[in-house]
Protein backbone atom coordinates (compact mmCIF):
# COMPACT_ATOMS: atom_id res chain seq x y z
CA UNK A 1 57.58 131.47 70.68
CA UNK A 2 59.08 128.15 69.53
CA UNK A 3 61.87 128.35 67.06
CA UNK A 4 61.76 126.79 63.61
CA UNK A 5 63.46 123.74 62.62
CA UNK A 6 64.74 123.15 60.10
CA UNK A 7 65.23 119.89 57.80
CA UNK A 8 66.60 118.24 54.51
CA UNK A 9 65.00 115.82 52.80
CA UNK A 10 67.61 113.08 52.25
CA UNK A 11 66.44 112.02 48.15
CA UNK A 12 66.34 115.69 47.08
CA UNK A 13 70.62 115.48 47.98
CA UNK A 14 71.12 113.06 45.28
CA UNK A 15 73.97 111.85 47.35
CA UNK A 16 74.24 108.50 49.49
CA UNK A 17 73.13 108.23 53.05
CA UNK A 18 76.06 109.27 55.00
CA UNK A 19 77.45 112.09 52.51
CA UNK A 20 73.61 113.47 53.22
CA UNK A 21 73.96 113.31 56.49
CA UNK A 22 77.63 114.96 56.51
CA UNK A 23 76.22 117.73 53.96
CA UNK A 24 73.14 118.05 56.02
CA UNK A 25 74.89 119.05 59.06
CA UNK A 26 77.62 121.60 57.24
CA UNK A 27 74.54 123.22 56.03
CA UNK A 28 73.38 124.01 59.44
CA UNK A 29 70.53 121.99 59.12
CA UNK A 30 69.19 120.41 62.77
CA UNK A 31 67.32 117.48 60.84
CA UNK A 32 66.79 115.07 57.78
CA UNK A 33 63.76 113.05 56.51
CA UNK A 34 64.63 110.25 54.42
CA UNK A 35 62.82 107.12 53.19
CA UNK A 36 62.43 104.00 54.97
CA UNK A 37 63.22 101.67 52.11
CA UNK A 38 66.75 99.92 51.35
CA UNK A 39 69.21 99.52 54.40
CA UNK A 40 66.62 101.89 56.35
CA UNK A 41 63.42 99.40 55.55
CA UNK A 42 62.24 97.83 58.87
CA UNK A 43 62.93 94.25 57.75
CA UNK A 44 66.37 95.21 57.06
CA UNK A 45 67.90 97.48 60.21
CA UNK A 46 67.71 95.27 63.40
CA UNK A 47 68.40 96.26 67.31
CA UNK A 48 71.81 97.03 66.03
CA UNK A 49 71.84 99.02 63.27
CA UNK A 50 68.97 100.86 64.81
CA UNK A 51 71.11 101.60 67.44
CA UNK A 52 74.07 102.73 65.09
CA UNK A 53 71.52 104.78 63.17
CA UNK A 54 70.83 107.16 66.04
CA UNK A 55 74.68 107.24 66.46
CA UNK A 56 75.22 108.43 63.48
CA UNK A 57 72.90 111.46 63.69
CA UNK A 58 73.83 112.29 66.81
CA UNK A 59 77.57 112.60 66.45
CA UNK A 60 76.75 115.11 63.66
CA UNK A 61 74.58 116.88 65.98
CA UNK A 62 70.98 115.60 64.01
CA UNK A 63 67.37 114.98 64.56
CA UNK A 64 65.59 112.27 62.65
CA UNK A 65 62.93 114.79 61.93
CA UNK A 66 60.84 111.80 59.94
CA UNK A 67 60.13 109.09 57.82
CA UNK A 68 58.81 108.49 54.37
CA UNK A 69 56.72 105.45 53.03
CA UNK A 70 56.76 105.54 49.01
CA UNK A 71 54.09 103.69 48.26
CA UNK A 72 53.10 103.00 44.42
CA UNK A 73 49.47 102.85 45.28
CA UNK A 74 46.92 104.81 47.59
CA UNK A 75 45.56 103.57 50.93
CA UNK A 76 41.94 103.63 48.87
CA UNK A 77 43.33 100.98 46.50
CA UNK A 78 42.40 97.43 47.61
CA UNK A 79 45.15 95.78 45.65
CA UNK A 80 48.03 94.60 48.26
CA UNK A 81 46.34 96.94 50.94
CA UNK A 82 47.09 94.91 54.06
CA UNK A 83 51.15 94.81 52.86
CA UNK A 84 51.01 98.14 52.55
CA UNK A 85 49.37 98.57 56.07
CA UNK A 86 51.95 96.30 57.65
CA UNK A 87 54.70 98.25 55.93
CA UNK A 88 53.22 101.46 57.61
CA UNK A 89 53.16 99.80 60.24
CA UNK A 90 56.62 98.84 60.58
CA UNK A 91 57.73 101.84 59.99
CA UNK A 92 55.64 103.08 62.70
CA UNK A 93 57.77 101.34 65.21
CA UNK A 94 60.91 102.02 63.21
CA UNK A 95 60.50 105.59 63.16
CA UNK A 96 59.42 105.52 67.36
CA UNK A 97 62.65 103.23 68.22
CA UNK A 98 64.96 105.92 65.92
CA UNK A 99 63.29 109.03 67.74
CA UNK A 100 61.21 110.00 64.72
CA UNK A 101 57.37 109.90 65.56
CA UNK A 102 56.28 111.23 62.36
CA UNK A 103 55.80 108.77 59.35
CA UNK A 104 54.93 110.39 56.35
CA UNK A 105 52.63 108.81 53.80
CA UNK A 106 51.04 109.99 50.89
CA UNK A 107 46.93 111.13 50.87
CA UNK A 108 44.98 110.31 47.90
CA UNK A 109 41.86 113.09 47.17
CA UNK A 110 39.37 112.35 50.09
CA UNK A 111 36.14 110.57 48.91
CA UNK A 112 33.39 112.43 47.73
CA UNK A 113 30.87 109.35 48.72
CA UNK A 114 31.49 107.94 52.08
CA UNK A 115 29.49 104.62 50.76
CA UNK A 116 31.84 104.04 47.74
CA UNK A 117 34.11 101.58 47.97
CA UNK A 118 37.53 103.44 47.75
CA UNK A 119 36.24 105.26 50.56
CA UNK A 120 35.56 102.56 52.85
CA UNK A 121 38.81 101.55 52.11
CA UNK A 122 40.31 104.59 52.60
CA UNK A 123 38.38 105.03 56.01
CA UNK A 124 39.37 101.08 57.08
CA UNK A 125 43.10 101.72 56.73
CA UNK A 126 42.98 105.03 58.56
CA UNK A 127 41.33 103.38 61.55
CA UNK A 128 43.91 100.62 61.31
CA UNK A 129 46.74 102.82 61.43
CA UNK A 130 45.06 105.57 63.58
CA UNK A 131 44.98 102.71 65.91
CA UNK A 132 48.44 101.53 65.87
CA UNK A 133 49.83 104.83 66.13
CA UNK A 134 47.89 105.68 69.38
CA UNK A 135 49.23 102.38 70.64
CA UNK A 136 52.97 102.84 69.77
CA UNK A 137 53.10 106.29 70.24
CA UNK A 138 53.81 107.62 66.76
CA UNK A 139 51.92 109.77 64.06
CA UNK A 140 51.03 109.50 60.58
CA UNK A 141 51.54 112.45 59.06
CA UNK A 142 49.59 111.99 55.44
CA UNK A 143 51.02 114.46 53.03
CA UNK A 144 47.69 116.55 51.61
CA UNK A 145 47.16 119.31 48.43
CA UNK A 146 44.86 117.50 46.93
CA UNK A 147 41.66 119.09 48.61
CA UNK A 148 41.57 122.47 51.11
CA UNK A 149 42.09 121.83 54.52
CA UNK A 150 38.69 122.74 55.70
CA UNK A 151 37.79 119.44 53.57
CA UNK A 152 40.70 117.85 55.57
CA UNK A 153 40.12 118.80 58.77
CA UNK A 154 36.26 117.96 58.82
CA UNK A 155 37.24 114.57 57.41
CA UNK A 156 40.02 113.78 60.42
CA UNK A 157 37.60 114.52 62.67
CA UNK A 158 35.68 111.49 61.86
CA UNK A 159 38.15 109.37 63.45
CA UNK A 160 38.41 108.78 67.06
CA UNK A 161 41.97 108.52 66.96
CA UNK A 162 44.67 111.27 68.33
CA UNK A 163 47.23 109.88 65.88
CA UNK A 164 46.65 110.69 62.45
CA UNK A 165 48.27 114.28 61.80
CA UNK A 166 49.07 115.67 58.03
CA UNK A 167 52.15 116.98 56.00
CA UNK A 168 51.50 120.67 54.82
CA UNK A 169 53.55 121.38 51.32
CA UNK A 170 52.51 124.37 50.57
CA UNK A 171 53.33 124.01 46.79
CA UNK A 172 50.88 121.00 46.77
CA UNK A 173 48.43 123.21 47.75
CA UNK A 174 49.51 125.47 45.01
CA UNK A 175 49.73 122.91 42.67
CA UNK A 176 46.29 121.96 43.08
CA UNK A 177 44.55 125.45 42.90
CA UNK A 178 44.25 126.60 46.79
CA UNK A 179 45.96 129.18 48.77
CA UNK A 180 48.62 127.44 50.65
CA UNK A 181 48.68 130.22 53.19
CA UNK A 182 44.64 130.56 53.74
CA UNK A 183 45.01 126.83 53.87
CA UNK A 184 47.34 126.71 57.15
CA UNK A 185 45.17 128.30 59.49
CA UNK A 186 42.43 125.84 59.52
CA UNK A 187 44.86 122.74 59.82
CA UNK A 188 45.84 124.31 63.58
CA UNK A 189 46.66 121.13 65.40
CA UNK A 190 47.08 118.57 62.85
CA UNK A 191 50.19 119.64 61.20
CA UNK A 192 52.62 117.48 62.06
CA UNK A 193 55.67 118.07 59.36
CA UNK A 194 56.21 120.51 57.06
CA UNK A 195 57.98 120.10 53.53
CA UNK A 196 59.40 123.22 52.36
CA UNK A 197 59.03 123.40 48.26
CA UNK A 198 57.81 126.26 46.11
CA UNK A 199 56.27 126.73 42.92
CA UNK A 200 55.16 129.50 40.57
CA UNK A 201 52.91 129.60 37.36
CA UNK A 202 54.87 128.57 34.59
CA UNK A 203 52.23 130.82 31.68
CA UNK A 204 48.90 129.89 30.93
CA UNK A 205 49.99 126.46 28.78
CA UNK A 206 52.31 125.52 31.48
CA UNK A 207 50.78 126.07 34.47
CA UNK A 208 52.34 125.35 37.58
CA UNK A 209 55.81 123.70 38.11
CA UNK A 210 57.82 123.46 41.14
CA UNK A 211 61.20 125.87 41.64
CA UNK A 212 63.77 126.18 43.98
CA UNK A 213 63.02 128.00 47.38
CA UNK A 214 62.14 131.51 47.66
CA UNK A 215 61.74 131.63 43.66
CA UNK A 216 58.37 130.73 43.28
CA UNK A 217 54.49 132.29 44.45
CA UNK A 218 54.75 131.27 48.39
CA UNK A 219 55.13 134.08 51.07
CA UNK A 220 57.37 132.45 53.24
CA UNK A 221 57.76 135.10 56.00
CA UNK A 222 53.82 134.77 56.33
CA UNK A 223 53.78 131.02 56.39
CA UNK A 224 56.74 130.90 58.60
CA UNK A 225 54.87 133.33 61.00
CA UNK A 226 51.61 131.62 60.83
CA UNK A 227 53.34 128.02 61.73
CA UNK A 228 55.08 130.08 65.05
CA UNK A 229 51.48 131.09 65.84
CA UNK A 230 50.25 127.71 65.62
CA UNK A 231 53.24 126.59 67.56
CA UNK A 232 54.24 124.02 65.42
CA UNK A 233 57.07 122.20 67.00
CA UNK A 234 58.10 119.94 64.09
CA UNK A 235 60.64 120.66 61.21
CA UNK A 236 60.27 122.31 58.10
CA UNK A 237 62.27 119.71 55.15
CA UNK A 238 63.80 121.64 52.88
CA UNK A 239 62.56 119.26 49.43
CA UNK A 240 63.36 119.48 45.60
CA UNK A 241 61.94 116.96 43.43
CA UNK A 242 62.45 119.00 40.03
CA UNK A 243 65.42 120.52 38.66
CA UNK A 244 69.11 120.11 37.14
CA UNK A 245 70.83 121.08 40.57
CA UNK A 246 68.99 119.77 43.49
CA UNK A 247 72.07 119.71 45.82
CA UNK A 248 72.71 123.48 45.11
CA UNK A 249 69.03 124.48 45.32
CA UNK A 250 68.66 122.36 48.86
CA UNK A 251 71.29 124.51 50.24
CA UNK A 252 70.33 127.55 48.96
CA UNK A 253 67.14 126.55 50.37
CA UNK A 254 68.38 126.05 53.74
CA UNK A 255 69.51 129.33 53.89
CA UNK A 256 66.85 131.10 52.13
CA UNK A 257 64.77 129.74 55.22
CA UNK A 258 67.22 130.86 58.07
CA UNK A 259 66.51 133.92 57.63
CA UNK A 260 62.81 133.30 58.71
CA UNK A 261 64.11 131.21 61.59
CA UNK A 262 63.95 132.50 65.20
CA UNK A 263 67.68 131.58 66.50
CA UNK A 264 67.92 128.89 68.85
């Protein structure tokens, strides 16, 4: 049985590039995922810096375990879609020269009419990068919760393309009213990156809001047992987008999920 990986999200640090890097390692972390946007676009780190990139991680003894596209809009919305592919793109090939195969980008709800427009949309930049990643040799790993993986799974297989994998968050899944451990199973051979977050109901006017690790509703010994199972040989990214102390609750995250983690 594969061990688990495990990763930091770089923006959940709060700190710059290299003092993420430095604090990654001294947590005992084997990987980070950051986004590929400033010094780390694709316009902006040539042969060189490339090159010094992968430097950098190794001498602290690091995977680039993946990279992020932010994008403001979906892949279903027409307005600057073909930017947005190229960016994808890029990063694509950024993410394969850096040792990263998996670019994360974000999945809007999956059409409920394949004839609407948003979902031919959707369905034409999927094929596009599909394509591209089959070519290149790297994956794009869209980040679901919106609908249950059976949903997901049957809609994947509509593409003839070996390159389009998901990010499972189990708090998305949460978020969005489904069982993020009933909701693993099914995605057997698509996951592709994991981002480790929690969540827990927050009372009936609340709902649900996101907490640190190993506070919240998620039964991480199960989920970290079911992803050995499925062999998933990727990295789960420790990530905190809420909260006053997101450097403290990354750590305490780290370690919260070592003790889940096969040694290596």
């Amino acid at each position: 049985m594969k061990p688990l990986k495990i990763g930091i999200v770089v923006e959940s640090m709060q700190l710059s590039l290299r003092q993420a890097i430095e604090s990654a390692a001294r947590m005992g972390a084997r990987g980070i995922q950051v986004d590929a946007t400033g010094d780390l676009a694709p316009d902006a780190l040539g042969a060189t810096g490339r090159r010094e990139f992968r430097n950098l991680l190794r001498s602290f003894d690091l995977e680039l375990a993946a990279l992020n596209v932010p994008v403001r809009r979906g892949l279903d919305v027409a307005a600057d879609l073909q930017p947005r592919l190229e960016r994808v793109r890029k990063t694509m090939q950024l993410g394969f020269d850096l040792g990263a195969r998996r670019v994360v980008v974000a999945c809007p709800k999956l059409p409920e009419d394949a004839a609407a427009p948003r979902a031919q949309l959707m369905r034409e930049s999927l094929l596009a990068l599909g394509g591209y990643g089959d070519r290149v040799g790297s994956f794009v790993a869209l980040e679901i919760g919106y609908d249950p993986a059976e949903k997901v799974r049957e809609y994947l297989a509509g593409f003839d393309v070996g390159s389009l994998k998901v990010t499972y968050d189990p708090a998305n899944f949460l978020l969005h009213g489904h069982d993020p451990l009933a909701n693993l199973m099914p995605l057997e051979g698509l996951v592709s990156h994991v981002h480790a977050r929690d969540a827990r109901s927050a009372g009936v006017s609340r709902g649900l809001q996101e907490v640190p690790l190993g506070a919240g509703d998620i039964d991480w010994m199960a989920l970290t047992a079911t992803l050995q199972v499925l062999e998933f040989d990727g990295f789960l990214t420790v990530e905190r987008e809420q909260g006053e102390h997101k450097l403290a609750d990354v750590a305490n995250g780290v370690k919260f999920l070592q003790r889940f983690v096969l040694p290596v």
